[in-house]
Structures are given as structure tokens and as C-alpha cells.
Protein backbone atom coordinates (compact mmCIF):
# COMPACT_ATOMS: atom_id res chain seq x y z
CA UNK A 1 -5.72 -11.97 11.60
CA UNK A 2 -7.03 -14.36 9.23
CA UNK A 3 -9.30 -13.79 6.42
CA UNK A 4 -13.02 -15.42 6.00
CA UNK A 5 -14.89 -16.08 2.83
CA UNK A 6 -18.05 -15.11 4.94
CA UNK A 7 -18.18 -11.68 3.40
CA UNK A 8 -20.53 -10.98 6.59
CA UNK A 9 -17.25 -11.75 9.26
CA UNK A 10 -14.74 -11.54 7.17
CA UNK A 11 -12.87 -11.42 9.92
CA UNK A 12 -14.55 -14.44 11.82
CA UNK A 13 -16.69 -14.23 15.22
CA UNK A 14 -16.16 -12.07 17.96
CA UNK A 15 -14.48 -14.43 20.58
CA UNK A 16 -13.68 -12.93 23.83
CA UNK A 17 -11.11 -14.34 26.56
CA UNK A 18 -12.61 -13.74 30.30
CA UNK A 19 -9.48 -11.57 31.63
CA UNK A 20 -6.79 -10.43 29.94
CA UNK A 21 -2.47 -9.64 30.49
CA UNK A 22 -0.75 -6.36 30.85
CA UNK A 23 0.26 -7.33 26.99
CA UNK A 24 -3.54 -8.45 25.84
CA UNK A 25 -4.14 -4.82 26.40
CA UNK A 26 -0.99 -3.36 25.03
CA UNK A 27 -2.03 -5.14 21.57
CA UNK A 28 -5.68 -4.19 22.04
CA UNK A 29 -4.39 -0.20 22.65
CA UNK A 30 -2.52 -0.93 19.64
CA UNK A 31 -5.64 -1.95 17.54
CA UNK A 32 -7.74 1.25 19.07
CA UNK A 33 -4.47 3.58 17.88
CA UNK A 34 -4.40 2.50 14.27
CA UNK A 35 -8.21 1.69 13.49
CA UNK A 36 -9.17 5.64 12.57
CA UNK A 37 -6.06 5.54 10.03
CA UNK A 38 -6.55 1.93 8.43
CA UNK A 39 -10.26 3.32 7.97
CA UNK A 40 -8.91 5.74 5.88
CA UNK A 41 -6.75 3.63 3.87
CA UNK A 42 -9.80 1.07 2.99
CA UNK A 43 -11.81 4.28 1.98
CA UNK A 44 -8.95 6.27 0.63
CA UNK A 45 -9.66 7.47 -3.02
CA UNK A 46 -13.58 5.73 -3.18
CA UNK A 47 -15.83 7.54 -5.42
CA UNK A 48 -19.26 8.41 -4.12
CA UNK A 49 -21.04 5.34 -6.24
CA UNK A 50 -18.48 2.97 -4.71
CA UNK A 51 -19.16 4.75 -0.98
CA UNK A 52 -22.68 3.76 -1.90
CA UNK A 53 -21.87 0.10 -3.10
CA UNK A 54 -22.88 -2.21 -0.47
CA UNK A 55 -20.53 -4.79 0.86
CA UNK A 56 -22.16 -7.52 0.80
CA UNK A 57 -25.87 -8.12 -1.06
CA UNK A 58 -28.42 -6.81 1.76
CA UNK A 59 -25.35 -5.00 3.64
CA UNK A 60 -24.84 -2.04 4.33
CA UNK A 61 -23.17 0.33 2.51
CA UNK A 62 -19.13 1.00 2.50
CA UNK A 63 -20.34 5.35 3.52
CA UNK A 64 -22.96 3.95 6.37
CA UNK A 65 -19.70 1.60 7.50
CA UNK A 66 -18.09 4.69 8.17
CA UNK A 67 -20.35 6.59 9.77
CA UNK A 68 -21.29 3.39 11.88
CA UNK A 69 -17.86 2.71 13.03
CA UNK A 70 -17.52 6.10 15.09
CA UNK A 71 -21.32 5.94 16.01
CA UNK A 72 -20.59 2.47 17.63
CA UNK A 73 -17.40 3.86 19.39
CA UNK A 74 -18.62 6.44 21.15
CA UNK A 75 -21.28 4.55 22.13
CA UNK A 76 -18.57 1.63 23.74
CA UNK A 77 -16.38 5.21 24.79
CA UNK A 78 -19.34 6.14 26.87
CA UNK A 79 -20.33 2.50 28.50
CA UNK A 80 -16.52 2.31 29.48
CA UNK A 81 -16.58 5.53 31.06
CA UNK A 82 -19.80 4.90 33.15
CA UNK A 83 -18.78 1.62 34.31
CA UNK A 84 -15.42 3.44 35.75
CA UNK A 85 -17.40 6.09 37.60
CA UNK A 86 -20.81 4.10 38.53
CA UNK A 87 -21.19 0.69 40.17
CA UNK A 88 -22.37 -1.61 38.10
CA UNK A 89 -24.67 0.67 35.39
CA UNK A 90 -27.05 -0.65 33.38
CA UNK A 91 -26.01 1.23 29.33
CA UNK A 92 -28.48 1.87 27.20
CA UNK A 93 -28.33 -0.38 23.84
CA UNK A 94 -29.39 1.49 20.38
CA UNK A 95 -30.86 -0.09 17.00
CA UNK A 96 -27.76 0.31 14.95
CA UNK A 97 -29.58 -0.58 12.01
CA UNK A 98 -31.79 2.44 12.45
CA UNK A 99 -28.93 4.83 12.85
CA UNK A 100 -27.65 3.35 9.95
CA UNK A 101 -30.76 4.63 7.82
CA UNK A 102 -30.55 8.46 9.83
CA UNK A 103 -29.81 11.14 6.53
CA UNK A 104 -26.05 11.32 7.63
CA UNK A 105 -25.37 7.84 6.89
CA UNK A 106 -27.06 7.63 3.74
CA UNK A 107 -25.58 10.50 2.47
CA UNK A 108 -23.03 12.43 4.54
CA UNK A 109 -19.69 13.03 4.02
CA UNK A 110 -17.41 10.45 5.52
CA UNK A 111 -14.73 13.19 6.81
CA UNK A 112 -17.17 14.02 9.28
CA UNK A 113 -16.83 10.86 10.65
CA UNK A 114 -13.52 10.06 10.07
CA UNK A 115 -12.40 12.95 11.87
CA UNK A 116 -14.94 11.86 14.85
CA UNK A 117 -13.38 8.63 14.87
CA UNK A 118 -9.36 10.15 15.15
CA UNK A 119 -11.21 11.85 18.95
CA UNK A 120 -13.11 9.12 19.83
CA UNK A 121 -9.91 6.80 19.79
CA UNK A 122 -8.21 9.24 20.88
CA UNK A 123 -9.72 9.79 24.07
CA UNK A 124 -10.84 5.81 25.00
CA UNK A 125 -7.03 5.44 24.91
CA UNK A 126 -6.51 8.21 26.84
CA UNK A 127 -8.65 6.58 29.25
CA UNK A 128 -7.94 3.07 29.30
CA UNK A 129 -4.20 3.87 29.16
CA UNK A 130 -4.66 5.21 32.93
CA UNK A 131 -6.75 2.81 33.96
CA UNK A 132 -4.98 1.03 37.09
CA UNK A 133 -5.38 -2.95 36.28
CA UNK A 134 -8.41 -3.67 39.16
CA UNK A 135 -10.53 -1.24 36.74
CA UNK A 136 -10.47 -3.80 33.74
CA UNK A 137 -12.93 -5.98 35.85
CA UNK A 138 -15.61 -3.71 36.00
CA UNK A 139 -18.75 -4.57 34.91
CA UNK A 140 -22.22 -3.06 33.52
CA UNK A 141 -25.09 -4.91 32.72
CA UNK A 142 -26.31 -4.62 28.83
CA UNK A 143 -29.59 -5.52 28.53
CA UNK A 144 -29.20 -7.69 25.69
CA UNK A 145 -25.93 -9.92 26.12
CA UNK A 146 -26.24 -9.81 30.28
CA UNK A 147 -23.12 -8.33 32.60
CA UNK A 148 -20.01 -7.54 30.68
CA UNK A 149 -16.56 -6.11 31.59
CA UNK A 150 -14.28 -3.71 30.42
CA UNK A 151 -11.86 -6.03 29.36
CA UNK A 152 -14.56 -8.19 27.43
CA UNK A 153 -15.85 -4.91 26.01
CA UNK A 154 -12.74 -3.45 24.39
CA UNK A 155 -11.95 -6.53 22.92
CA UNK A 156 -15.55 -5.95 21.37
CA UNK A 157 -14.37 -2.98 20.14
CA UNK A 158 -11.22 -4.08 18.70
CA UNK A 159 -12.43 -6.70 17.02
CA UNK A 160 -15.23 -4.58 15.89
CA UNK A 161 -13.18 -1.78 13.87
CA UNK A 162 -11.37 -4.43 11.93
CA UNK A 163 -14.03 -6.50 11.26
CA UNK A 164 -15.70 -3.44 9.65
CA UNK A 165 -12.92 -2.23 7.91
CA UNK A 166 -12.07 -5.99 6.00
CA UNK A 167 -15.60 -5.65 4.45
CA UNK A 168 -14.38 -2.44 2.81
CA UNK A 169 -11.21 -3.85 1.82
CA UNK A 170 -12.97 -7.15 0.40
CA UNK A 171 -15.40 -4.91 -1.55
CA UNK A 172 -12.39 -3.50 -2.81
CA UNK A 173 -10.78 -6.80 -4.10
CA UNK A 174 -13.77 -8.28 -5.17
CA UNK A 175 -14.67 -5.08 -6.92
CA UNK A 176 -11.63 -4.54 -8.28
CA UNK A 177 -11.32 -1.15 -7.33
């Protein structure tokens, strides 16, 4: 993974390939196993003024990062798991900036969602490790970005933990800390 100055995708763009291999998804299961522990690491040792340091001017804070991160999951645990047991669902989208404002995020303590994260990930593998390989097709329909599949989706969501957890980790650099 390659680093970007853009301190809003650090990481760069999500980019998604159409269908993936047996060993696409092997390295994306691999992403989804060690995302709740690299989250740590990045936060590992913060004080609660750094927590509440934004990343990036007009960012969000490194403590609503944290709480997002799970918050987001679930929400991509949930999608995967009606699009494997309804035909073609329509998921309901959420304003992730608003959550991001809810009392927990602003102020709650990060193990909370840490720990939510380590079940979260813990189950989606669970699931997508039995998935037979005509499942990773499957589509729903979001009502913002139009019919997507599994396999587009978790590569979403793998891209999406790192890319949250290199603006921590930049913060850090930049900060110093």
C-alpha cells in the first residue's frame, strides 16, 4: 500500500476490480483479520486531547474514527448478510457524518468500539469464509452508488479500515506523537 500526501486518502481512492480470484479474497480476509488490531496500534497509548485532535483541518476526529470504523462495519456486515439471504435487497444508506456527531463519538470511550470491531470482523469472516464462490456475485441495490456486489463491497470495506487507520497514523507522524 502506498502512501498519499492527500491527508483526506492517504491511502488513495477506493478502486474496485469487477470479480475477484480465490486469492483476491484470501488477501481481502487477510485485511478484515488484522484491521481491529492495527486500529489499536494507531490508537495505542493516545491521550484524550490527541483522541480529540482532528486528522486533518475540518476532519474528523482520531476518537469519532474509531467509533466510525465499527459503525461502518456493521453496517457493510449487515448489507452482506441480506444480500446472501434476499434476492437482490435494496440496504438502507445512513448519514455517517451525523453518527459521527451522536454523544458516543464525541466523547465515548474507544474500547467500546474497539472491542465491537474484534466481533464485527470476527463474524463477516466467519461468514464470507463459508461463502461457496457463486455467492460473491450477489448483488443489492444501494440507493446512492446503484447495484453492487459482494465482492465489490468487501473490497469497500477493506480498503475502508486502512484508509481510516493511515489518517491516525499520519496524525501521528505529523504530530509527532
Amino acid at each position: 500500500m502506498t502512501m498519499s500526501e492527500d491527508l483526506r486518502y492517504p491511502t488513495g481512492r477506493f478502486k474496485p476490480k469487477e470479480t475477484l480470484t480465490a486469492a483476491d479474497r484470501a488477501a481481502i480476509f487477510r485485511i478484515f483479520e488484522e484491521v481491529p488490531a492495527r486500529m489499536r496500534a494507531a490508537v495505542d497509548g493516545l491521550s484524550a486531547e490527541q483522541l480529540d485532535t482532528p486528522y486533518r483541518e475540518g476532519g474528523w476526529t482520531v476518537r469519532q474514527l474509531v467509533h466510525h470504523v465499527p459503525d461502518s462495519h456493521m453496517n457493510g456486515y449487515i448489507r452482506t448478510c441480506l444480500t446472501l439471504t434476499e434476492d437482490m435487497p435494496t440496504i438502507k444508506p445512513y448519514d455517517e457524518d451525523a453518527w459521527a456527531k451522536l454523544p458516543y463519538c464525541l466523547t465515548g470511550d474507544i474500547e467500546v468500539s474497539q472491542t465491537l470491531l474484534d466481533s464485527v470482523h470476527e463474524r463477516w469472516l466467519t461468514v464470507l469464509q463459508n461463502m461457496s464462490d457463486d455467492q460473491f456475485p450477489r448483488q443489492f441495490i444501494h440507493p446512492d452508488k446503484g447495484l453492487m456486489t459482494i465482492d465489490v463491497h468487501i473490497q469497500l470495506y477493506a480498503w475502508h479500515g486502512p484508509h481510516h487507520i493511515a489518517h491516525v497514523t499520519m496524525l501521528r507522524e505529523r504530530s509527532g506523537w
